[in-house]
C-alpha atoms as a PDB file:
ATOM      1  CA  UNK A   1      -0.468  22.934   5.115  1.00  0.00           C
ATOM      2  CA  UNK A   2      -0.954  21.259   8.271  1.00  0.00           C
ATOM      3  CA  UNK A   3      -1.953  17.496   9.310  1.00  0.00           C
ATOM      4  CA  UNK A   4      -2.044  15.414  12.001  1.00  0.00           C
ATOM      5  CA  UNK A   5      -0.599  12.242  14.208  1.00  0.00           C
ATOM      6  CA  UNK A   6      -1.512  10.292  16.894  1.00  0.00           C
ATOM      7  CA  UNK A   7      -0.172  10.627  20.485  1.00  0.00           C
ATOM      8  CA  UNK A   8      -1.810   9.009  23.796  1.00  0.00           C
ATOM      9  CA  UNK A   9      -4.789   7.880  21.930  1.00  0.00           C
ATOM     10  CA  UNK A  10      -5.065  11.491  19.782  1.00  0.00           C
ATOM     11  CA  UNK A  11      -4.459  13.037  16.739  1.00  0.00           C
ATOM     12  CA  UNK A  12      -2.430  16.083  16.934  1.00  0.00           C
ATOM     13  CA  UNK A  13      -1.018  18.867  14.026  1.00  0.00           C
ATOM     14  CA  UNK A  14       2.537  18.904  12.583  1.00  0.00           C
ATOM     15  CA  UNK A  15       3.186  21.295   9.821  1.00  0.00           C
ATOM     16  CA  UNK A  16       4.965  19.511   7.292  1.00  0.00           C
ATOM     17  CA  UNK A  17       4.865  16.060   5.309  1.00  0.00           C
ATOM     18  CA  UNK A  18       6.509  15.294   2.063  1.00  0.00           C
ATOM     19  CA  UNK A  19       4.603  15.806  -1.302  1.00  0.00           C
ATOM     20  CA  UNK A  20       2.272  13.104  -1.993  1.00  0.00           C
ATOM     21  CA  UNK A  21       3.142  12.997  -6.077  1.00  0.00           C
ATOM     22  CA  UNK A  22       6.129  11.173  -4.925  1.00  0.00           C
ATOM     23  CA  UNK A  23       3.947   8.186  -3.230  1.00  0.00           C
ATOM     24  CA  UNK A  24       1.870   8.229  -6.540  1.00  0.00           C
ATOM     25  CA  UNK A  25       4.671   7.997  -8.563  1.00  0.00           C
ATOM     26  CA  UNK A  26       5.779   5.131  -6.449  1.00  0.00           C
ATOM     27  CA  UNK A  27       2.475   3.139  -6.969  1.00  0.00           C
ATOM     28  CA  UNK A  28       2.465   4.044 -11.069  1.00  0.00           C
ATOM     29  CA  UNK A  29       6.277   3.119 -11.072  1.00  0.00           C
ATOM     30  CA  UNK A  30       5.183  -0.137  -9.824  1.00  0.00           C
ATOM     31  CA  UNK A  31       1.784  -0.898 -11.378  1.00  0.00           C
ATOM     32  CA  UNK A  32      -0.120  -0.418  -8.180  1.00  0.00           C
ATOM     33  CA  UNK A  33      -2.903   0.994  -9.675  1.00  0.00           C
ATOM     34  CA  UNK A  34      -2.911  -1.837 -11.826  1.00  0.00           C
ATOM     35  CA  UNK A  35      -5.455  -0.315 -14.705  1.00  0.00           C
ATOM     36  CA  UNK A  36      -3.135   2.487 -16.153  1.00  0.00           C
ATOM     37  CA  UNK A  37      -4.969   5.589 -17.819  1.00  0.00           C
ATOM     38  CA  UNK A  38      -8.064   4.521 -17.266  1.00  0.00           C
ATOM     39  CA  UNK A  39     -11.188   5.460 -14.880  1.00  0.00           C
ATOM     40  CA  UNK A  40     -10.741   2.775 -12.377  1.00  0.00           C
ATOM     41  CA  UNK A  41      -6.603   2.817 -12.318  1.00  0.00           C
ATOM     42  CA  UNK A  42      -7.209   6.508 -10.987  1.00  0.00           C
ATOM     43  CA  UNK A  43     -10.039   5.063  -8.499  1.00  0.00           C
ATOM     44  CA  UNK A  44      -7.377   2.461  -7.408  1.00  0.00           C
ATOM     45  CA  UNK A  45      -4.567   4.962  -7.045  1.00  0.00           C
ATOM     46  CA  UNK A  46      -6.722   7.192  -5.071  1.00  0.00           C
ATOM     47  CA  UNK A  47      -7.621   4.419  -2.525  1.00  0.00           C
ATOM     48  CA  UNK A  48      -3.640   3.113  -2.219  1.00  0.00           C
ATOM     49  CA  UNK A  49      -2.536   6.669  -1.537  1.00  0.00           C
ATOM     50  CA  UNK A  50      -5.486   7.402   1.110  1.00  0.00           C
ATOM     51  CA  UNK A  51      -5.109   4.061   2.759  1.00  0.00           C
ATOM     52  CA  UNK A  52      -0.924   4.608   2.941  1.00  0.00           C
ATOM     53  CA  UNK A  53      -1.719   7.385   5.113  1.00  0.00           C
ATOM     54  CA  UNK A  54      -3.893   6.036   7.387  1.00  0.00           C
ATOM     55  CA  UNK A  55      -1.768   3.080   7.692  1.00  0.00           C
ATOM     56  CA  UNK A  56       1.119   5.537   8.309  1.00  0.00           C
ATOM     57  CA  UNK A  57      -1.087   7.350  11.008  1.00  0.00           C
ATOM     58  CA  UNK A  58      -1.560   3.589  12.418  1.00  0.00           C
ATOM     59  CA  UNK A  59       1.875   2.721  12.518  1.00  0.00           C
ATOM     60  CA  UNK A  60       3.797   5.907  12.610  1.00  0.00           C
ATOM     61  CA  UNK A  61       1.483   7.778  14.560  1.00  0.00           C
ATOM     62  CA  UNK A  62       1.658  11.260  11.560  1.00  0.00           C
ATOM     63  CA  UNK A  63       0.870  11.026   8.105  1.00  0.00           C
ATOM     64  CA  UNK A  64       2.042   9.983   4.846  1.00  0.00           C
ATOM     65  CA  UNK A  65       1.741  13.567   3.079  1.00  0.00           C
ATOM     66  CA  UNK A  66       0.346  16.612   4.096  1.00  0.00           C
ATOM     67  CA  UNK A  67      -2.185  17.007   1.075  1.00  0.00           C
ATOM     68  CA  UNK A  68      -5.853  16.664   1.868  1.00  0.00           C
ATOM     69  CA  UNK A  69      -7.887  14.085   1.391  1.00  0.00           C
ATOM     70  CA  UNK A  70     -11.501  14.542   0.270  1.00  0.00           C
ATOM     71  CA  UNK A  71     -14.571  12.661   0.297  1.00  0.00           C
ATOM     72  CA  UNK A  72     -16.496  11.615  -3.040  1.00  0.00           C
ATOM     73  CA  UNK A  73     -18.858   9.446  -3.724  1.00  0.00           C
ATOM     74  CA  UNK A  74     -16.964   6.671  -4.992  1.00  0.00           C
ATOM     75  CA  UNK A  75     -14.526   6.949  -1.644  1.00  0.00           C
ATOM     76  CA  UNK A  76     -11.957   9.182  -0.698  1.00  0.00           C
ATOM     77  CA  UNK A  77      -9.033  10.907  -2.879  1.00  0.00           C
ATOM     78  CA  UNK A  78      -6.408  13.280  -3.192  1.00  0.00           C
ATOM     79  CA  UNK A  79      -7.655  15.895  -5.699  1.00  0.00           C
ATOM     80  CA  UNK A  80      -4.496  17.161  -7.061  1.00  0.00           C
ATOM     81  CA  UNK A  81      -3.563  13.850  -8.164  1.00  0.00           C
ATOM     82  CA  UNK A  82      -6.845  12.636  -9.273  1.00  0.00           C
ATOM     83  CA  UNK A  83      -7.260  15.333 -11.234  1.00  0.00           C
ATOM     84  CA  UNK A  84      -3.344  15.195 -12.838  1.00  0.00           C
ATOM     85  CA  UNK A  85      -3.777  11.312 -13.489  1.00  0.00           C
ATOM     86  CA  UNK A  86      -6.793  12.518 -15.881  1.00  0.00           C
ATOM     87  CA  UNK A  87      -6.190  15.182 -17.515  1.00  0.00           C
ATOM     88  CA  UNK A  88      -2.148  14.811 -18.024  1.00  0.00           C
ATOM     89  CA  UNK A  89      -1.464  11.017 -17.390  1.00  0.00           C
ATOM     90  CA  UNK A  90       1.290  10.555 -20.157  1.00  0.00           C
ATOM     91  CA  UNK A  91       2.995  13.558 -18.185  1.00  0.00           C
ATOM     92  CA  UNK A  92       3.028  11.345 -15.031  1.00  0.00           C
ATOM     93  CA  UNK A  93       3.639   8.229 -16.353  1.00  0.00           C
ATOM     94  CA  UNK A  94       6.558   9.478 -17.978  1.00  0.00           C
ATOM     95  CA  UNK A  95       7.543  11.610 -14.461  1.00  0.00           C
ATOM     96  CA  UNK A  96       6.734   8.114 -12.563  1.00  0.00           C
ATOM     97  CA  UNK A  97       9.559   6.065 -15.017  1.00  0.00           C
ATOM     98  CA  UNK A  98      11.963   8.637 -13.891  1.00  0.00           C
ATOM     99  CA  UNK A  99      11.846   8.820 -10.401  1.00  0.00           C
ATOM    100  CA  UNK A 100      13.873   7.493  -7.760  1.00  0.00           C
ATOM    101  CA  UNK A 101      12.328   7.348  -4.220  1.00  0.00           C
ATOM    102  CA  UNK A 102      14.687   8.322  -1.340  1.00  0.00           C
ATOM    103  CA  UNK A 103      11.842   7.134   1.534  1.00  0.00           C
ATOM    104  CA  UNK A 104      12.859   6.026   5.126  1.00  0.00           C
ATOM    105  CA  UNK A 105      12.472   2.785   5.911  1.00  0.00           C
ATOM    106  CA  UNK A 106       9.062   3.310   7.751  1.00  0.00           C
ATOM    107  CA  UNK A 107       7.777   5.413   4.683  1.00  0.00           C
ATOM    108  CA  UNK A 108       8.682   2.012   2.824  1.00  0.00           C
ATOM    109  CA  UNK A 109       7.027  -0.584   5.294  1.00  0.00           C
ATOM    110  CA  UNK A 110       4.206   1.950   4.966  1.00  0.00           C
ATOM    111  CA  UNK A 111       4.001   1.445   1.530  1.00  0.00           C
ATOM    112  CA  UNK A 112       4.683  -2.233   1.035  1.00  0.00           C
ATOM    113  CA  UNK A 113       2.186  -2.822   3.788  1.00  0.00           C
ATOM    114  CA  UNK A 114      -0.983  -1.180   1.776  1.00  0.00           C
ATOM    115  CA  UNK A 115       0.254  -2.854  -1.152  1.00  0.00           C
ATOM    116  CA  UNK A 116       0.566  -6.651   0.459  1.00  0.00           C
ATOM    117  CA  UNK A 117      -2.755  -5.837   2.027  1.00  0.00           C
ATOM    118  CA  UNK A 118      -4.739  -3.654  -0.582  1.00  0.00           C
ATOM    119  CA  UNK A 119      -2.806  -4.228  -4.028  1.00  0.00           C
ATOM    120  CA  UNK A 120      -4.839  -7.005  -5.007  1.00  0.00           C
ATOM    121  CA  UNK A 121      -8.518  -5.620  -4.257  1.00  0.00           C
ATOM    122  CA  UNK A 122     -10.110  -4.159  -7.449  1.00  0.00           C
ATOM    123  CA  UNK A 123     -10.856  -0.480  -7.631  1.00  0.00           C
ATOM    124  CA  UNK A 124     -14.443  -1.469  -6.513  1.00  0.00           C
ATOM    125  CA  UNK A 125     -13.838  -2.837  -3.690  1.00  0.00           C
ATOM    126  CA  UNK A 126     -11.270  -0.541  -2.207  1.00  0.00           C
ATOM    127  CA  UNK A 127     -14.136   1.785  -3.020  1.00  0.00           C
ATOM    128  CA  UNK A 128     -16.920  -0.138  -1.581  1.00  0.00           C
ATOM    129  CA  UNK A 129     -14.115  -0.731   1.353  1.00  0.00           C
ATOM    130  CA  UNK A 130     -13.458   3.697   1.727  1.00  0.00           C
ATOM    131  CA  UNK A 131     -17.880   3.476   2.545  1.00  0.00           C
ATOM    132  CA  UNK A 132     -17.352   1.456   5.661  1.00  0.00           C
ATOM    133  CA  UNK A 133     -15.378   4.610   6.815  1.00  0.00           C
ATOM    134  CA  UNK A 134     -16.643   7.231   9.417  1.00  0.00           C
ATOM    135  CA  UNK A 135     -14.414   9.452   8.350  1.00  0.00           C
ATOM    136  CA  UNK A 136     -15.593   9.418   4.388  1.00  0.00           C
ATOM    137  CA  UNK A 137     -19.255   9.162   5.606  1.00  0.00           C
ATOM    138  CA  UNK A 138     -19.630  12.262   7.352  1.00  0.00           C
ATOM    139  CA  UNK A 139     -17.171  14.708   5.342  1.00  0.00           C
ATOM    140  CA  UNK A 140     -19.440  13.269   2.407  1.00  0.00           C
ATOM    141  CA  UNK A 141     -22.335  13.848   3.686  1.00  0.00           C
ATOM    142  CA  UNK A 142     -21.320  17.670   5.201  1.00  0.00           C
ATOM    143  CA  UNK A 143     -19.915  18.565   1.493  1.00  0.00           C
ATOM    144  CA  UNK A 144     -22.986  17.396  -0.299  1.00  0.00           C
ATOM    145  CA  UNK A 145     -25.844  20.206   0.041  1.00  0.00           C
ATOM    146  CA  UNK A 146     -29.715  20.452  -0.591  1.00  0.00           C
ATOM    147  CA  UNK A 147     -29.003  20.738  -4.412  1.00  0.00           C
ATOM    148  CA  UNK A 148     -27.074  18.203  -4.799  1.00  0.00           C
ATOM    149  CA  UNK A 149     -23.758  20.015  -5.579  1.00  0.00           C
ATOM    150  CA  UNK A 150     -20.422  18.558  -4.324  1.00  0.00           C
ATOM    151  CA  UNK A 151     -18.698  20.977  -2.302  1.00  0.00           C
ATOM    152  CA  UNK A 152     -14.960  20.215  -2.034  1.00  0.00           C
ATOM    153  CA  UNK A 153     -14.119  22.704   0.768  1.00  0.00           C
ATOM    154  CA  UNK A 154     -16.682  21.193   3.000  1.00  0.00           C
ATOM    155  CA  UNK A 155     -15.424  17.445   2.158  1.00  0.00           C
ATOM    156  CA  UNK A 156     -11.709  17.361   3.963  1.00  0.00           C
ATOM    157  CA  UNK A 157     -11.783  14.539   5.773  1.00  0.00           C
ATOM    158  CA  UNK A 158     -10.183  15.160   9.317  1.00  0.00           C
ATOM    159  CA  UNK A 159      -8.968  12.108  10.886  1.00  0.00           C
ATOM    160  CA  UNK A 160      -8.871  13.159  14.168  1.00  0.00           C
ATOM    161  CA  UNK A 161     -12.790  12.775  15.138  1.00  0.00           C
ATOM    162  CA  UNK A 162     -12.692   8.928  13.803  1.00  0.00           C
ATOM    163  CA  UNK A 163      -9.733   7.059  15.644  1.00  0.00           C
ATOM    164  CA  UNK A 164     -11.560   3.855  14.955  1.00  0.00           C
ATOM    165  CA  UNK A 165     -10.836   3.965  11.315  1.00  0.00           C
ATOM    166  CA  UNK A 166      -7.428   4.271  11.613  1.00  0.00           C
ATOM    167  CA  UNK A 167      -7.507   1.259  14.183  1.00  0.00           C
ATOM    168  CA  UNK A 168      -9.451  -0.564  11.601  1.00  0.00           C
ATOM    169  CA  UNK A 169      -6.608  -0.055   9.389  1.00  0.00           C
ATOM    170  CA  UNK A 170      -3.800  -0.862  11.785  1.00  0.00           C
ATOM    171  CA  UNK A 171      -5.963  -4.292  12.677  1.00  0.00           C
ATOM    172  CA  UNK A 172      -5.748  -5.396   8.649  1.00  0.00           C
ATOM    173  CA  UNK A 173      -1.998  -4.335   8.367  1.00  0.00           C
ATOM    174  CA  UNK A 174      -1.450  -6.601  11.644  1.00  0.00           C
ATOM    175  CA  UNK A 175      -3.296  -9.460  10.721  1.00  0.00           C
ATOM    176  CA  UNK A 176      -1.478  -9.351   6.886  1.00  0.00           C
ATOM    177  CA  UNK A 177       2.228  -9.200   9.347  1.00  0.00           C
ATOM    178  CA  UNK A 178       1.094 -12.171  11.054  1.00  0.00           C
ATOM    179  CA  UNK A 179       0.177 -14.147   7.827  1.00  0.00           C
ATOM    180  CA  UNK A 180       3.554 -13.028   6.312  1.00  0.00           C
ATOM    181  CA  UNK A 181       5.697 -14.540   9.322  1.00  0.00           C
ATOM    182  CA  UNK A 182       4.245 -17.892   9.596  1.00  0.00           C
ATOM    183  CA  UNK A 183       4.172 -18.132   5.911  1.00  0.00           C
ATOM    184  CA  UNK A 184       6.632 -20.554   4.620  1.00  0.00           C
ATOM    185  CA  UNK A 185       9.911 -19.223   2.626  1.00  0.00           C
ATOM    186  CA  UNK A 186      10.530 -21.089  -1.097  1.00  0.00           C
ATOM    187  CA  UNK A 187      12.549 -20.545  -4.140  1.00  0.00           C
ATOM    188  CA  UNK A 188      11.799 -21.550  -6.924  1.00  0.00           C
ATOM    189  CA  UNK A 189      14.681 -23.123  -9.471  1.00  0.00           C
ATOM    190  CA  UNK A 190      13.644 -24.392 -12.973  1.00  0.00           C
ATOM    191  CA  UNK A 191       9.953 -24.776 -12.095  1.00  0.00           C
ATOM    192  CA  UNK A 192      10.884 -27.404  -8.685  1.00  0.00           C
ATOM    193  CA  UNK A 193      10.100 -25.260  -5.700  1.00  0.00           C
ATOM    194  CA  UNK A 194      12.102 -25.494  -2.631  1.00  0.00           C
ATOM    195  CA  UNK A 195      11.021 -24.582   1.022  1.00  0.00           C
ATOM    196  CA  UNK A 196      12.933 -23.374   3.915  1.00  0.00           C
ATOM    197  CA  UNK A 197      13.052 -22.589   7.278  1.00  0.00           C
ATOM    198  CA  UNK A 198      16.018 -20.357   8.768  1.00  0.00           C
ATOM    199  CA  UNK A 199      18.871 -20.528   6.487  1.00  0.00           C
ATOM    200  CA  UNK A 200      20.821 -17.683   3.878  1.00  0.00           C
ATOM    201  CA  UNK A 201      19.723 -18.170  -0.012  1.00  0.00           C
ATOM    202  CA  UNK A 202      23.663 -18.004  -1.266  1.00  0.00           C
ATOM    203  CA  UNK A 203      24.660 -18.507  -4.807  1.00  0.00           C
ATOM    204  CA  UNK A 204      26.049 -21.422  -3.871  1.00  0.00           C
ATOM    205  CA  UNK A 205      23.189 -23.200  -2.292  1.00  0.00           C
ATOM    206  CA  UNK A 206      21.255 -21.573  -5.645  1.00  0.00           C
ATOM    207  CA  UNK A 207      23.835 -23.183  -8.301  1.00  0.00           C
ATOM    208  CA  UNK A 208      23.498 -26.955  -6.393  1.00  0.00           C
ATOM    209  CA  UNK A 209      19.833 -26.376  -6.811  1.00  0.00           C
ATOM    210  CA  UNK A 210      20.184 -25.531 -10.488  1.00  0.00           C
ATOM    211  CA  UNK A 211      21.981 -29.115 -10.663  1.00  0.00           C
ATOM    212  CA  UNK A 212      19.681 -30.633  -8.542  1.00  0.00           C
ATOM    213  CA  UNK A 213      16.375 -29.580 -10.242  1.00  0.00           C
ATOM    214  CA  UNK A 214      18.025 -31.027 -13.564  1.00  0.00           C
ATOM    215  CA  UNK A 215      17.810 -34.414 -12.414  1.00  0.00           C
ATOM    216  CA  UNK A 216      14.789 -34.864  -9.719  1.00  0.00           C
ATOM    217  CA  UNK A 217      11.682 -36.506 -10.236  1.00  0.00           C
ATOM    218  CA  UNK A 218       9.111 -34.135  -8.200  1.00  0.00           C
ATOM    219  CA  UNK A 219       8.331 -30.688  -8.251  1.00  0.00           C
ATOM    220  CA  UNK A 220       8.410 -29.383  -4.725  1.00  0.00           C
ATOM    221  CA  UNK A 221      11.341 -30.093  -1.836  1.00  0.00           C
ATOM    222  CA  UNK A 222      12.385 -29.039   1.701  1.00  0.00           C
ATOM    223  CA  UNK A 223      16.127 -28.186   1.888  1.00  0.00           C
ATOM    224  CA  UNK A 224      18.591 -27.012   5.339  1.00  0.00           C
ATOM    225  CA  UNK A 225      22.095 -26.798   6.134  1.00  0.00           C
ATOM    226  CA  UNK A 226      23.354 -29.884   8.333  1.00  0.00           C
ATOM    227  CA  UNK A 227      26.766 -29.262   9.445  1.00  0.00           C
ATOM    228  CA  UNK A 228      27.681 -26.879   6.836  1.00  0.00           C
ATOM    229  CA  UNK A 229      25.829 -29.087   4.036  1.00  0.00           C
ATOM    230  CA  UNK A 230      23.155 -28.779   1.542  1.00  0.00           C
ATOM    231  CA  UNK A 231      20.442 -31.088   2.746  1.00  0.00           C
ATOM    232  CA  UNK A 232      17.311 -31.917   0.221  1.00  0.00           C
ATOM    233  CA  UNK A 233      13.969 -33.797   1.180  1.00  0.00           C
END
């Protein structure tokens, strides 16, 4: 099966990506599609695996997997694994618990990108989110004949004649990269929260923060190292 990447401002074919059961079994592994066994867990894993490979596409510039995606009504989905999270969920659960991801390291920013960005949206709204695409509009509209009928074949979604989703994509992912870096870094000890700037969490800053939080009277602190000391304030 073939798919696509992006070079000079185009999508172009490569022939291989890995399986995408083993980015599904990521996302049940770690309760990413955060209503398991049910209707809308399925719609929610559907949406996290689509929108991992169009941030992939964005950031990578190829795919996630090289399984097709197809257009429904309710947004767009990978079939196979729709239709295995259904019929034989207990199956994949239990597959899920077992398995140990070997991804790369842009496979995994891939990954904990969609989830920092997407992970907390409802199945309905990443739904309602998949209808703003070009991409799911028109292989939706070209699979659905005069009858009504659904017709899968005609439904692939081909990523290559709408470029703007996948920069819509890339936008969200950069604007959640942003947020993360000017967002402050804290640990919490025994319920007192303590913020920090550019210093290493050791277990020996951690144990005189277990002591400290013991004895102090408020709940939230700044802390640095001065000259090789523990300063909190």
């Amino acid at each position: 099966m073939c798919h696509f990447h992006i070079e000079s401002g185009k999508l172009k074919e490569v022939s291989y990506m890995r399986d995408v059961y083993d980015f599904a079994k990521f996302f049940i592994k770690s309760g990413a599609d955060s209503m398991p066994n049910t209707y809308d867990g399925n719609m929610k894993l559907q949406k996290m695996l689509v929108l991992s490979d169009m941030v992939h596409l964005a950031q990578c510039r190829q795919p996630l997997f090289g399984d097709d995606i197809l257009a429904f009504e309710n947004g767009l989905v990978v079939e196979k694994v729709r239709l295995r999270y259904r019929n034989d969920y207990s199956s994949f659960k239990a597959d899920s618990e077992k398995f140990n991801p070997d991804f790369s390291e842009e496979e995994y920013e891939t990954l904990n990108a969609v989830i920092g960005v997407y992970g907390h949206l409802t199945a309905r709204e990443l739904s309602d989110l998949n209808h703003n695409f070009h991409s799911w509009r028109y292989a939706y509209q070209n699979g659905t004949v005069e009858n009504g009928y659904h017709d899968k074949k005609k439904s692939v979604v081909d990523f290559r004649a709408f470029p703007e989703d996948i920069e819509a994509v890339a936008r969200a992912v950069k604007a959640y990269k942003e947020t993360q870096k000017n967002a402050p870094r804290y640990e919490v000890v025994n319920g007192v929260t303590f913020y920090y700037d550019d210093m290493v969490m050791t277990d020996e800053v951690i144990s005189e923060l277990e002591s400290f939080s013991q004895v102090c009277e408020d709940d939230a602190y700044s802390i640095c190292i001065d000259d090789g000391r523990l300063v909190i304030f």
